[in-house]
Protein backbone atom coordinates (compact mmCIF):
# COMPACT_ATOMS: atom_id res chain seq x y z
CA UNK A 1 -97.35 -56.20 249.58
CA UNK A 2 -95.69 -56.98 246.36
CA UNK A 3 -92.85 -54.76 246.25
CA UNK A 4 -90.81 -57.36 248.32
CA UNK A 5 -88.60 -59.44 246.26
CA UNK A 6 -86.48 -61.52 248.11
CA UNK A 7 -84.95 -63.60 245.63
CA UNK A 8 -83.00 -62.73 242.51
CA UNK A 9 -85.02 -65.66 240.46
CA UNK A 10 -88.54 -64.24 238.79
CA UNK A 11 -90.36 -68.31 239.67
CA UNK A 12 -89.57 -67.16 243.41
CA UNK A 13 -90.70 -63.85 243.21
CA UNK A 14 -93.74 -64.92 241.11
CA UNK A 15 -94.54 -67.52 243.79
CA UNK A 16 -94.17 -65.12 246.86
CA UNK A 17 -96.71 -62.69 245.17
CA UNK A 18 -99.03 -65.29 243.99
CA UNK A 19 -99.28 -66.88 247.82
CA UNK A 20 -99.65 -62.78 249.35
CA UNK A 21 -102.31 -62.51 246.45
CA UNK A 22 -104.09 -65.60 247.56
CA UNK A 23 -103.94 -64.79 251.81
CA UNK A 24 -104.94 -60.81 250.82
CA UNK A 25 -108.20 -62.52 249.05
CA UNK A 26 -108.45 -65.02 252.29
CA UNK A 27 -108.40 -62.07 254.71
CA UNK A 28 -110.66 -60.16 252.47
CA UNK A 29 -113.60 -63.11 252.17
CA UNK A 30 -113.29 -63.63 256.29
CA UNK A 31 -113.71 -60.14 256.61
CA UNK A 32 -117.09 -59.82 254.40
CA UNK A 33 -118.31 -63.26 255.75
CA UNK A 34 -117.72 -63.52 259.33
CA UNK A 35 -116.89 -59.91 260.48
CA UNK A 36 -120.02 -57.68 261.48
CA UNK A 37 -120.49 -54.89 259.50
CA UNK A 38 -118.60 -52.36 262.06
CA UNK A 39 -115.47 -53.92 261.59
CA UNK A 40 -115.06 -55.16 257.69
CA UNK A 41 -113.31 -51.49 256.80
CA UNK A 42 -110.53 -53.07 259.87
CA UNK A 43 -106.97 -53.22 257.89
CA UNK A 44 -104.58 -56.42 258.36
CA UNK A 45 -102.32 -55.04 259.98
CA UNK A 46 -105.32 -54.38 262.97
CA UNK A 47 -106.96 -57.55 262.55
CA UNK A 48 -103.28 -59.10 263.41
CA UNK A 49 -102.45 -57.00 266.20
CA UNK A 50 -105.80 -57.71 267.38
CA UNK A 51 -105.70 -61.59 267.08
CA UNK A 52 -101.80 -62.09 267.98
CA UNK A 53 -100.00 -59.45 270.31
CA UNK A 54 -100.53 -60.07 273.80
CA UNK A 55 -98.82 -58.81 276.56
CA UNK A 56 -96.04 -60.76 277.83
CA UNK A 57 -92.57 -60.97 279.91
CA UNK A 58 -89.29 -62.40 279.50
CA UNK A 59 -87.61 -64.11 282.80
CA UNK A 60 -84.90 -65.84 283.18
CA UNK A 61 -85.42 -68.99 286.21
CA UNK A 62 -82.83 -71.75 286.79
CA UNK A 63 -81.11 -70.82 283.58
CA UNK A 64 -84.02 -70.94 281.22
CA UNK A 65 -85.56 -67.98 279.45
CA UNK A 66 -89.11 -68.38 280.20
CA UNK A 67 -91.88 -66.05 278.79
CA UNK A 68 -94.81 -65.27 280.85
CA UNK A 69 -98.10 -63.93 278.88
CA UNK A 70 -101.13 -62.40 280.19
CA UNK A 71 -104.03 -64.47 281.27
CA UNK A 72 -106.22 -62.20 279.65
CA UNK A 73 -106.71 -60.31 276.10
CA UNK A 74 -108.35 -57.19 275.69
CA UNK A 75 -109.57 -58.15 272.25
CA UNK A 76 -110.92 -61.85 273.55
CA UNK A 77 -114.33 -61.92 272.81
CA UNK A 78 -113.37 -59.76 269.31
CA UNK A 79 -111.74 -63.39 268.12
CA UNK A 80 -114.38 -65.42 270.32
CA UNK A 81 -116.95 -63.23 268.17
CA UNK A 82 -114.90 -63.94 265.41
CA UNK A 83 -114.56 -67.98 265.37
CA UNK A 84 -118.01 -68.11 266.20
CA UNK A 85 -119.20 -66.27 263.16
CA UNK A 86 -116.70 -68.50 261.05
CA UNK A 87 -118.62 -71.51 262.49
CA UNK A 88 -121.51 -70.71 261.76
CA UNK A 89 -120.87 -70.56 257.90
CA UNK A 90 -121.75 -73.11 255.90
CA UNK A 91 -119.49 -74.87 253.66
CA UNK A 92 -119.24 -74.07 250.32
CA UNK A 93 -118.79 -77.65 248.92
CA UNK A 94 -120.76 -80.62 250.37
CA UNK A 95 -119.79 -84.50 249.64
């Protein structure tokens, strides 16, 4: 996660690891707080491939690249589980 170093200036480099630092701790606290217990051990990498790949097509009609995804997930109700877990939380801060 941190060996990437885009930039040649140490304030950019310092920033990018500081913001993969803060979503790494993000990830983590979803993961202890809203994930049952089977899948907390799930890596990143999973939980993204779970949550954002779906199946899909390219076509090309009338000129226009048009991409066609599936009407279904096989993980679905993983996220539905998911969001509904992270609703039920309460908030940390009230007004």
């Amino acid at each position: 996660m941190y060996h990437k170093t885009n930039s040649h200036t140490f304030t950019a480099n310092a920033a990018r690891a500081t913001i993969s630092g803060i979503a790494y701790n993000l990830i983590a606290l979803m993961k202890l707080m809203a994930l049952p217990k089977e899948q907390r051990n799930t890596t990143i990498s999973t939980l993204r491939f779970q949550s954002f790949h779906v199946a899909g097509k390219l076509a090309r009609h009338a000129g226009k690249i048009i991409i066609h995804l599936a009407q279904s997930n096989v993980f679905s109700q993983q996220i539905e589980a998911l969001l509904a877990n992270i609703h039920t939380l309460s908030p940390l801060v009230t007004n």
